[in-house]
N, C-alpha and C. Protein backbone atom coordinates (compact mmCIF):
# COMPACT_ATOMS: atom_id res chain seq x y z
N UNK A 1 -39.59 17.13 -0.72
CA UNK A 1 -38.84 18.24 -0.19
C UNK A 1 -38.32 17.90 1.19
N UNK A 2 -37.15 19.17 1.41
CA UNK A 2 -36.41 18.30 2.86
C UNK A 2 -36.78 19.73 3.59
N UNK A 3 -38.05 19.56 4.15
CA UNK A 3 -38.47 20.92 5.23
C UNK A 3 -37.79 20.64 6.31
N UNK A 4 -36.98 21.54 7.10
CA UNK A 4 -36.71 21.29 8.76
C UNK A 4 -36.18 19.40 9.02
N UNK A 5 -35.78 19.06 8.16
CA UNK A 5 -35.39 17.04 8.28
C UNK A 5 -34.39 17.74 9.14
N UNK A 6 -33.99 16.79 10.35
CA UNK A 6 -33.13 16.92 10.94
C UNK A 6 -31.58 15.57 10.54
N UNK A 7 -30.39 16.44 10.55
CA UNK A 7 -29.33 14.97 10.08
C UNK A 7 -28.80 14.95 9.02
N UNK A 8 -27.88 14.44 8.82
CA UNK A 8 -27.38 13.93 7.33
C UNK A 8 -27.32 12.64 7.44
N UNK A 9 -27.55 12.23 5.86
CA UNK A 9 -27.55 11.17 5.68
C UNK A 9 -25.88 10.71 5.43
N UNK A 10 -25.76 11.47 4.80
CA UNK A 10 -23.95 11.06 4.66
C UNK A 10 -23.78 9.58 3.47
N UNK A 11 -24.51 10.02 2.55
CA UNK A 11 -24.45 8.57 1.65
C UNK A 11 -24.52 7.17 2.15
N UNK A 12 -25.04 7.14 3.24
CA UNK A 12 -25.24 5.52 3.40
C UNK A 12 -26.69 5.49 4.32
N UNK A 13 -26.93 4.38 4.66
CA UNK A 13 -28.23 3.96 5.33
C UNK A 13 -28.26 3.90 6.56
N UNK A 14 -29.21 2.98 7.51
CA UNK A 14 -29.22 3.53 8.60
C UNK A 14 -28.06 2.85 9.54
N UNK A 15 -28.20 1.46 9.10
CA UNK A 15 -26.95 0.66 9.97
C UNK A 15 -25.26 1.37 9.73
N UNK A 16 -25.06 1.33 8.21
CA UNK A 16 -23.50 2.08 8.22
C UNK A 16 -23.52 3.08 9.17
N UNK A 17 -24.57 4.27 9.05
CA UNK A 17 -24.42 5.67 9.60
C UNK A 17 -24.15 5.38 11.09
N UNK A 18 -25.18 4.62 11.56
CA UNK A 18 -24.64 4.44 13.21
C UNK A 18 -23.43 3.76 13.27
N UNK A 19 -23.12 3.03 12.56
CA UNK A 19 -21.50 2.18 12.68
C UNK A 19 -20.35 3.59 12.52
N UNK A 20 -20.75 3.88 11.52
CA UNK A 20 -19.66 5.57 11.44
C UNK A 20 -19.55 6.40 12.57
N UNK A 21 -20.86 6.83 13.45
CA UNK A 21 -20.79 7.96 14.20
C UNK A 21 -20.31 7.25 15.53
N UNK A 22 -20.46 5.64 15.67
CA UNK A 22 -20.08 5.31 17.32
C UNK A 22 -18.59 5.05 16.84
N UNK A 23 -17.88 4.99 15.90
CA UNK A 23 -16.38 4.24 15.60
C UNK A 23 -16.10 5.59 16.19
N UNK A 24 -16.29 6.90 15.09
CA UNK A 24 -16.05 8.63 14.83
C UNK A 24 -15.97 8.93 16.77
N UNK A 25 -17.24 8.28 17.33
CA UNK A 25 -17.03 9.04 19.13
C UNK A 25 -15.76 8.42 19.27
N UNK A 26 -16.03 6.55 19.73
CA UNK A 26 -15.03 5.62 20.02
C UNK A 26 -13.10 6.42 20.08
N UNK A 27 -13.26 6.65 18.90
CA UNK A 27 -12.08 7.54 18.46
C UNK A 27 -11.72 8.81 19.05
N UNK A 28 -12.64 9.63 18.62
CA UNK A 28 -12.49 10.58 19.50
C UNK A 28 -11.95 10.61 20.96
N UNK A 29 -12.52 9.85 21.97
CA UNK A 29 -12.31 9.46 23.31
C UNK A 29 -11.33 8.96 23.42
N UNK A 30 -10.89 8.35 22.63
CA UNK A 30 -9.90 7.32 23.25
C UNK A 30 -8.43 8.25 22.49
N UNK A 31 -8.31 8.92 21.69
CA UNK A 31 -6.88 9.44 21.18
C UNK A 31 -7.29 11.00 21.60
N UNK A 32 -8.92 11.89 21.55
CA UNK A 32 -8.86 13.03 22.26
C UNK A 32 -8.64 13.74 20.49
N UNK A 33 -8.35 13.67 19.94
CA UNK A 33 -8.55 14.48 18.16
C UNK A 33 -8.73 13.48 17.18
N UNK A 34 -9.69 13.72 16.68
CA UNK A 34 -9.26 12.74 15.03
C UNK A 34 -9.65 13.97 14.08
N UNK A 35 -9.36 13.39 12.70
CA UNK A 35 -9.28 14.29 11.47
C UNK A 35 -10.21 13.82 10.52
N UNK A 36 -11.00 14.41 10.33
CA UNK A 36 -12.29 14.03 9.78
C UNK A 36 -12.83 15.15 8.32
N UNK A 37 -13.86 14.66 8.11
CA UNK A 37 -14.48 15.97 6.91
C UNK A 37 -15.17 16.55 7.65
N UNK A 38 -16.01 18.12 7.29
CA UNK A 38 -16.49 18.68 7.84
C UNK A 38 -17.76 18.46 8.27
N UNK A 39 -18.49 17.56 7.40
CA UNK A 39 -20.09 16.93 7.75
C UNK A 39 -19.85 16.04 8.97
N UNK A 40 -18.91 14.93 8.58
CA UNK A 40 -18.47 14.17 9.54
C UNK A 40 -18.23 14.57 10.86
N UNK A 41 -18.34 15.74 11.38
CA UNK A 41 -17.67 16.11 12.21
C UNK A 41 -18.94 17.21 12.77
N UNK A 42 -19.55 18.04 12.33
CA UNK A 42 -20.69 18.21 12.26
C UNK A 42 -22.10 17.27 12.99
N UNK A 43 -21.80 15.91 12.34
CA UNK A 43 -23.12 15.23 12.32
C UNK A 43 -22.92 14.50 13.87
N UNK A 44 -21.52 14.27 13.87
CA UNK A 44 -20.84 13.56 15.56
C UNK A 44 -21.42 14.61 16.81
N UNK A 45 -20.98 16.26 16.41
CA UNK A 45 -20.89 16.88 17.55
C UNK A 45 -21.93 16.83 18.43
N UNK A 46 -23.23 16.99 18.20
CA UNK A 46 -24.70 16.82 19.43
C UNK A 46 -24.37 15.32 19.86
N UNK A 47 -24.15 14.45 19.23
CA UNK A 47 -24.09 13.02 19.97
C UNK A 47 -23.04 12.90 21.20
N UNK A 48 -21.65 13.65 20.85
CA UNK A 48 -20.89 13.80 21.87
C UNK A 48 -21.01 14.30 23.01
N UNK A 49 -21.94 15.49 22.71
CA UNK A 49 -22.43 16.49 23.84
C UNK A 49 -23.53 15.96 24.67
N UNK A 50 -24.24 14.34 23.76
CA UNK A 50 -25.14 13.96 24.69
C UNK A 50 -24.45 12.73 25.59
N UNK A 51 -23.77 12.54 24.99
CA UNK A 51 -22.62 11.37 25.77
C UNK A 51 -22.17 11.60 26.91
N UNK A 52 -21.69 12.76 27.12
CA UNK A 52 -21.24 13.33 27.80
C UNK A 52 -21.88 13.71 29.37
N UNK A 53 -22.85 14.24 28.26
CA UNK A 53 -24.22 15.13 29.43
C UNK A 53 -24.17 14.13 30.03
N UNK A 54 -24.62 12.86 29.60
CA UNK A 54 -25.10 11.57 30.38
C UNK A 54 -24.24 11.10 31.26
N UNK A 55 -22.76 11.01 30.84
CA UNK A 55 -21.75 10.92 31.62
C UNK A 55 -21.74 11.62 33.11
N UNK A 56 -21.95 12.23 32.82
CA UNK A 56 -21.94 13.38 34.55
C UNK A 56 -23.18 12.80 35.05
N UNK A 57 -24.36 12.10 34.76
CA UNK A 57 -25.20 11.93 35.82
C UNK A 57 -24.52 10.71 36.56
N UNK A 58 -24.58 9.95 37.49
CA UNK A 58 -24.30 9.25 38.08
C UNK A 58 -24.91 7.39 37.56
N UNK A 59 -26.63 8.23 37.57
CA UNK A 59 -27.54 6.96 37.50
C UNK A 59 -27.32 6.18 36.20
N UNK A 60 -27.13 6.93 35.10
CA UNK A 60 -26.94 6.08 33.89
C UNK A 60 -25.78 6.09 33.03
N UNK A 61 -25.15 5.32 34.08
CA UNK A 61 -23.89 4.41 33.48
C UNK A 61 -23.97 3.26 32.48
N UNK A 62 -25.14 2.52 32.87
CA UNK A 62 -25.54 1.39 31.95
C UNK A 62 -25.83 1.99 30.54
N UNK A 63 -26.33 3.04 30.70
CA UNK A 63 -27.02 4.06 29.04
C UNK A 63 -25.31 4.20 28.57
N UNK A 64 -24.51 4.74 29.04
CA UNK A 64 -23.08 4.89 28.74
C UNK A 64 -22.60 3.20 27.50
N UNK A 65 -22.70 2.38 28.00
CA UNK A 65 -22.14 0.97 27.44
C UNK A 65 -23.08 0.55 26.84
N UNK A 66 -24.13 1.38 25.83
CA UNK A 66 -24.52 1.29 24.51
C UNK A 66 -23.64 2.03 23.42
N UNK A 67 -23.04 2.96 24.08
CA UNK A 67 -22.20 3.38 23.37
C UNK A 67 -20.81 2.89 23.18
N UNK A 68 -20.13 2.36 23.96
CA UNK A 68 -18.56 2.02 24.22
C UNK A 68 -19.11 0.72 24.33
N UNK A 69 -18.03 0.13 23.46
CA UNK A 69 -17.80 -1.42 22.80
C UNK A 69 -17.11 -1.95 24.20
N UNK A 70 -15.58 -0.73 24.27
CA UNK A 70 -14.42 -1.26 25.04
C UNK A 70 -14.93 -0.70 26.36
N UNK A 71 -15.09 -1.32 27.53
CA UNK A 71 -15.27 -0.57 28.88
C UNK A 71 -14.03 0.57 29.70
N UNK A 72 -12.81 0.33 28.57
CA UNK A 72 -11.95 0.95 29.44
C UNK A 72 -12.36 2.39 29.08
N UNK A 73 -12.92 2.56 27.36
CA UNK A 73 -12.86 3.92 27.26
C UNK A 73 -14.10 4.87 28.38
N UNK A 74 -15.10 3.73 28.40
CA UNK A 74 -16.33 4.73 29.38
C UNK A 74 -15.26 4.64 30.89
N UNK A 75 -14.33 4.14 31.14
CA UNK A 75 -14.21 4.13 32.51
C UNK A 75 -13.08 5.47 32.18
N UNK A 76 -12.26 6.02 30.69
CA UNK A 76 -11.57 6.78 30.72
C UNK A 76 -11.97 8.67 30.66
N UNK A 77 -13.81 7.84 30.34
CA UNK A 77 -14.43 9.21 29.98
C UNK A 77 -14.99 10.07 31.71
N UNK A 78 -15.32 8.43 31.73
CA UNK A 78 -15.87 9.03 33.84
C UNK A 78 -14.26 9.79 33.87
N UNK A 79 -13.07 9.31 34.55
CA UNK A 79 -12.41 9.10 35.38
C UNK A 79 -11.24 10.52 34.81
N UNK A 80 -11.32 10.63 33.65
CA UNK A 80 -10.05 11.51 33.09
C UNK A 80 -10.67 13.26 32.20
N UNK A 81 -11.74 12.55 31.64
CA UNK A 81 -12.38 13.25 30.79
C UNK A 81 -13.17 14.62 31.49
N UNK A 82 -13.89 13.55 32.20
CA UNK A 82 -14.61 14.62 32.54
C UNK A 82 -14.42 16.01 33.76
N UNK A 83 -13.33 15.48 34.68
CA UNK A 83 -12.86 16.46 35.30
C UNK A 83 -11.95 17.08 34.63
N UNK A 84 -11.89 17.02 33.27
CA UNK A 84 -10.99 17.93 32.78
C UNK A 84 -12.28 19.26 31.98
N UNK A 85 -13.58 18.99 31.71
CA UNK A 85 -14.08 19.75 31.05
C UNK A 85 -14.59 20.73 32.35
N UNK A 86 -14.75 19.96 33.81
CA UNK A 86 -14.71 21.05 34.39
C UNK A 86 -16.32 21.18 34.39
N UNK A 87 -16.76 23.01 34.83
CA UNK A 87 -18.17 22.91 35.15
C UNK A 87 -18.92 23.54 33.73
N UNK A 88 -18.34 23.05 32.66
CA UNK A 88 -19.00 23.20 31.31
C UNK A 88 -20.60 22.29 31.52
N UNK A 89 -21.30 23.37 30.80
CA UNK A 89 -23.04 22.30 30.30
C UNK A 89 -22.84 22.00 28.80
N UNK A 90 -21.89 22.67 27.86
CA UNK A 90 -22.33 22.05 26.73
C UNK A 90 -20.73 22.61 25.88
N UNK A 91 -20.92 22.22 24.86
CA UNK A 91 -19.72 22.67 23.79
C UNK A 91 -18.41 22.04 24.29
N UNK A 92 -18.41 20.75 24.32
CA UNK A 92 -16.88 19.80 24.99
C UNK A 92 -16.29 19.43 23.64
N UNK A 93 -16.14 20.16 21.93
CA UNK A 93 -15.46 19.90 21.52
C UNK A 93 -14.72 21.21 20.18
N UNK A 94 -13.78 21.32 20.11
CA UNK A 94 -13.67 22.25 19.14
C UNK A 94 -13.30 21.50 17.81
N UNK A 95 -13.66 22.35 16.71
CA UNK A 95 -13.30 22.28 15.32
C UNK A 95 -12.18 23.15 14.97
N UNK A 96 -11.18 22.79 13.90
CA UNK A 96 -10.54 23.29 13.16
C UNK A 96 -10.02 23.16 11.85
N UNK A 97 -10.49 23.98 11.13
CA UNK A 97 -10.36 23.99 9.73
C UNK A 97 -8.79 23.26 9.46
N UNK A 98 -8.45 22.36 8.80
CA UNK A 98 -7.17 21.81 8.20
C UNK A 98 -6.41 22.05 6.95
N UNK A 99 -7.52 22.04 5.75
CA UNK A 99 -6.73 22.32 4.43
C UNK A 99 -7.85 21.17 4.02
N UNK A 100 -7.83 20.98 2.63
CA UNK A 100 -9.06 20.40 1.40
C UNK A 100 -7.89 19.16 1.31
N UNK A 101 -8.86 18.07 1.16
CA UNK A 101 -8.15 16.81 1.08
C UNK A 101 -7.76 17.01 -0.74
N UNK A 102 -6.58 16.34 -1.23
CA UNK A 102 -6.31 16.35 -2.32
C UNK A 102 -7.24 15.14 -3.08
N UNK A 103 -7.96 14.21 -2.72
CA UNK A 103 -8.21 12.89 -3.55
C UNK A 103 -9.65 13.14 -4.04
N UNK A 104 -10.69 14.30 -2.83
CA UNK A 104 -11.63 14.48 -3.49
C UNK A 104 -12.41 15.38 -3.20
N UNK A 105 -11.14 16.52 -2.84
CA UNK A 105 -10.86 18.14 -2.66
C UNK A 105 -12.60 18.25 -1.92
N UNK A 106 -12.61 17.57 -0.49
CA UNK A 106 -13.33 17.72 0.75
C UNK A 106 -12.41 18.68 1.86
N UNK A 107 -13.44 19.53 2.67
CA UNK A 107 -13.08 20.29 3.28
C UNK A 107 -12.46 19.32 4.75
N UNK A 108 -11.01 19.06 5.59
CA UNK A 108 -10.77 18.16 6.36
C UNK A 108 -10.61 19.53 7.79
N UNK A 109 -11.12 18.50 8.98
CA UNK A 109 -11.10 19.49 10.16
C UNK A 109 -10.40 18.60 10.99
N UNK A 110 -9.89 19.23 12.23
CA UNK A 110 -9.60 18.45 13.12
C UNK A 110 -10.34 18.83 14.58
N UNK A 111 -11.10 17.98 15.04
CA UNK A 111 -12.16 17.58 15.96
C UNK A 111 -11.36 17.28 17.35
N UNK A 112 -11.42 18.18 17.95
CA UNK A 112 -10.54 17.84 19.51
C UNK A 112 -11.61 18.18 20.52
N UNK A 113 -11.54 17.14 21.54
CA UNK A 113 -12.19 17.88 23.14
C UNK A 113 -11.37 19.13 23.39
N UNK A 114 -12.22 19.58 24.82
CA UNK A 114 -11.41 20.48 24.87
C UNK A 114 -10.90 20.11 26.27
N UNK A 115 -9.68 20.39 26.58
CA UNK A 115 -8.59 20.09 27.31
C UNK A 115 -8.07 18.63 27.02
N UNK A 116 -7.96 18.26 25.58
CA UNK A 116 -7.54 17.35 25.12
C UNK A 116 -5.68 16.96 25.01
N UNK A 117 -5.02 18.21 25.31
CA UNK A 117 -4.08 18.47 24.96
C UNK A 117 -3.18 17.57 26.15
N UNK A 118 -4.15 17.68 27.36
CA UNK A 118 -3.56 17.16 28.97
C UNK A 118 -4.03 15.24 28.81
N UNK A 119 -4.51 14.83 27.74
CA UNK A 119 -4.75 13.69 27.97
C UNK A 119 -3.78 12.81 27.70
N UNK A 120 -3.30 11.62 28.18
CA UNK A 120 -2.48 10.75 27.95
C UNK A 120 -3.30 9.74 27.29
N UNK A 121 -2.71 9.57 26.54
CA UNK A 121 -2.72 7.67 25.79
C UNK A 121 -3.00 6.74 26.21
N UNK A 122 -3.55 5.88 26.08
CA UNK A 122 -3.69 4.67 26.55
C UNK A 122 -2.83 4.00 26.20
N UNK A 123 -2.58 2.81 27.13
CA UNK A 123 -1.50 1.71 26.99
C UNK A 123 -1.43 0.91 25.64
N UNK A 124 -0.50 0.37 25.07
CA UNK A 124 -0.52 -0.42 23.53
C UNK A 124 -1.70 -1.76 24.46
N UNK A 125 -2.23 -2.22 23.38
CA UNK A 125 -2.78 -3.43 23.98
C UNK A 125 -3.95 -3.31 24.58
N UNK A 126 -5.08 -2.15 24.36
CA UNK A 126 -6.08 -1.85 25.23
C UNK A 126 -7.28 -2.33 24.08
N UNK A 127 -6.98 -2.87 23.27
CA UNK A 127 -8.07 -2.95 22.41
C UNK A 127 -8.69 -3.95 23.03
N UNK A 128 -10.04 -3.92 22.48
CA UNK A 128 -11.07 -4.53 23.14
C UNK A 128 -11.96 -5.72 22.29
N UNK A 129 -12.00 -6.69 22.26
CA UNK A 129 -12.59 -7.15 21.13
C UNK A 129 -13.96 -8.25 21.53
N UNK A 130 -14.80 -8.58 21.24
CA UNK A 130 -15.67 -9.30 21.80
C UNK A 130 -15.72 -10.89 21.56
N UNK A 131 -16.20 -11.24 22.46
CA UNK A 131 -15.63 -12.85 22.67
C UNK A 131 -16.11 -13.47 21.28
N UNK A 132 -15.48 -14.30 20.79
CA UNK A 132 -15.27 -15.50 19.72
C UNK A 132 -14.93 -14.35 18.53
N UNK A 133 -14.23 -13.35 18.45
CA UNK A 133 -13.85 -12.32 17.34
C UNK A 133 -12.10 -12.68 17.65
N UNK A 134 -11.56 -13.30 18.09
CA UNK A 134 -10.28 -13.06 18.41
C UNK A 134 -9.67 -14.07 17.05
N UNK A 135 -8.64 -13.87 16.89
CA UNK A 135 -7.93 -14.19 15.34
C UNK A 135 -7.49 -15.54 15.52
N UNK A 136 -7.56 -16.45 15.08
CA UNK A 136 -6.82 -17.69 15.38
C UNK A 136 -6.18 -17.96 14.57
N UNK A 137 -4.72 -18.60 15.28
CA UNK A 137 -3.46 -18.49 14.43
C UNK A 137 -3.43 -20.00 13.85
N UNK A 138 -3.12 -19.78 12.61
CA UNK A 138 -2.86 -20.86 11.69
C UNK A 138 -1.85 -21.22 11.41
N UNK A 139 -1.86 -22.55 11.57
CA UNK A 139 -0.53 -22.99 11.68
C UNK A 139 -0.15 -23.28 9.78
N UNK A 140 1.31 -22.84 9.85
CA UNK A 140 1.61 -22.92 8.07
C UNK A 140 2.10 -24.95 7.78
N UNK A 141 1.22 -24.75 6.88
CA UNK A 141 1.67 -25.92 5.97
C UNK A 141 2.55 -26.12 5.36
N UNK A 142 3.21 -26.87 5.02
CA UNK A 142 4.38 -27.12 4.32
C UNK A 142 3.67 -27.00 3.04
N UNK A 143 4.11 -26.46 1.75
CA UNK A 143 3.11 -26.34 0.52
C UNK A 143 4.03 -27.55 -0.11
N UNK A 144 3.69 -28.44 -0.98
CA UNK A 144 4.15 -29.47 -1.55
C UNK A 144 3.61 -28.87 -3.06
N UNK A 145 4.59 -28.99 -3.64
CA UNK A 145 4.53 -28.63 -4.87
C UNK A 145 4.73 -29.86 -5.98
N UNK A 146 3.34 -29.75 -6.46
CA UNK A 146 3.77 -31.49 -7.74
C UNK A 146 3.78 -30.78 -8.99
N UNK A 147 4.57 -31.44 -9.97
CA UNK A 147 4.90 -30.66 -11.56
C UNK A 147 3.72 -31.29 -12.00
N UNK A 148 3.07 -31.36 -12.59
CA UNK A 148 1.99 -31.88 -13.81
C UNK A 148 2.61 -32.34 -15.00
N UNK A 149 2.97 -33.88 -15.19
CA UNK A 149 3.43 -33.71 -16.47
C UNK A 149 2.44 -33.96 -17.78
N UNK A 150 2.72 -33.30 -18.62
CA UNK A 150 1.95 -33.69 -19.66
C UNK A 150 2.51 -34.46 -20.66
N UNK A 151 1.73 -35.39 -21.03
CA UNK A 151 2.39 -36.03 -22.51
C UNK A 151 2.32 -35.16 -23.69
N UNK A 152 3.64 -36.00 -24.33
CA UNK A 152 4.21 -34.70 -25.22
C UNK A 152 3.14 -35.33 -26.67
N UNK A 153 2.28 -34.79 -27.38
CA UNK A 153 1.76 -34.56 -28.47
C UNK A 153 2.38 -35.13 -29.61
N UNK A 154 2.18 -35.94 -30.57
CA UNK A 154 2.87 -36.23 -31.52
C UNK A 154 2.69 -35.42 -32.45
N UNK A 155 4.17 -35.28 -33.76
CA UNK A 155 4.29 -34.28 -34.37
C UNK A 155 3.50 -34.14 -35.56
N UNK A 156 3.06 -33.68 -35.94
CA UNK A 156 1.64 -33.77 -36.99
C UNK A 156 2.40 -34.23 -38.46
N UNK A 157 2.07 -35.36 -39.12
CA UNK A 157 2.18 -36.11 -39.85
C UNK A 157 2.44 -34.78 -41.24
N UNK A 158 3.23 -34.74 -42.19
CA UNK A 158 3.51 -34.20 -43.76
C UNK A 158 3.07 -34.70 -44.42
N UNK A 159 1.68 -34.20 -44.95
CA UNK A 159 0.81 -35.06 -46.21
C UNK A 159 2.11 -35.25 -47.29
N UNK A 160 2.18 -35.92 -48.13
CA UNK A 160 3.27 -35.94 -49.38
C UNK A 160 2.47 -35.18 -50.25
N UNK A 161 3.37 -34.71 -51.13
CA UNK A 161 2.81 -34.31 -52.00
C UNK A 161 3.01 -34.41 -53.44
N UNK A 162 2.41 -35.11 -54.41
CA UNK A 162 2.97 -35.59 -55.46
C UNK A 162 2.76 -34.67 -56.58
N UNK A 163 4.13 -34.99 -57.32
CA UNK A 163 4.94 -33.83 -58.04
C UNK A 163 4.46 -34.77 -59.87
């Protein structure tokens, strides 16, 4: 039985689930809405609110960059974010119902901070990637194309047939 369990599991285990909910913040922060299902969005909101909380203390910044891959976004959450929520203690994000996805008629919301509306974009090119992940370009080969010939089969011999 599931007495008082705190969480969803959300169909996967423990590594996917944390890979989902830090991409789900990641996102959030850095565009200010994404469009999500309703669990999804649900299961994010206390993590954001603790992100956050933490954000406003001063001392643990380092606790901050367990969460953020890219440093620009924790430097966008200090620097932009948070004087926009102002002297809020809790509830820095709203939900809104969207319409039922057609592919597997899930309920879809859209997940915004709040004073998200005043945020600007980040620059093209801010992605962040970690050292030896970068793509290396391959240089194209000339493809040389050889025919295969085959020898041609001889034609199968006509028993005679006597009359």
């Amino acid at each position: 039985m599931r007495h008082n369990v705190y969480g969803k599991k959300l169909g996967r285990n423990k590594n996917e689930r944390t890979a989902l909910f830090k991409s789900l913040v990641q996102e959030l922060f850095l565009h200010g809405t994404i469009t999500t299902t309703v669990s999804r969005a649900k299961a994010i909101k206390g993590q954001i609110d603790k992100i956050i909380t933490l954000a406003k203390s001063k001392s643990s910044q380092t606790l901050l960059q367990a969460y953020f891959v890219n440093p620009l976004l924790q430097e966008r959450l200090v620097k932009e974010i948070l004087p926009k929520l102002g002297s809020r203690v809790s509830g820095y994000t709203s939900i809104v119902k969207m319409g039922i996805r057609q592919g597997d008629r899930s309920l879809m919301v859209k997940m915004s901070l709040i004073g998200a509306e005043q945020l600007k974009p980040l620059e093209k090119g801010t992605g962040y990637r970690l050292q030896g992940t970068e793509k290396k370009k391959v240089e194209k080969k000339e493809r040389v194309t050889t025919k295969k010939i085959t020898p041609k089969k001889p034609a199968p011999k006509k028993k005679a047939v006597k009359k």
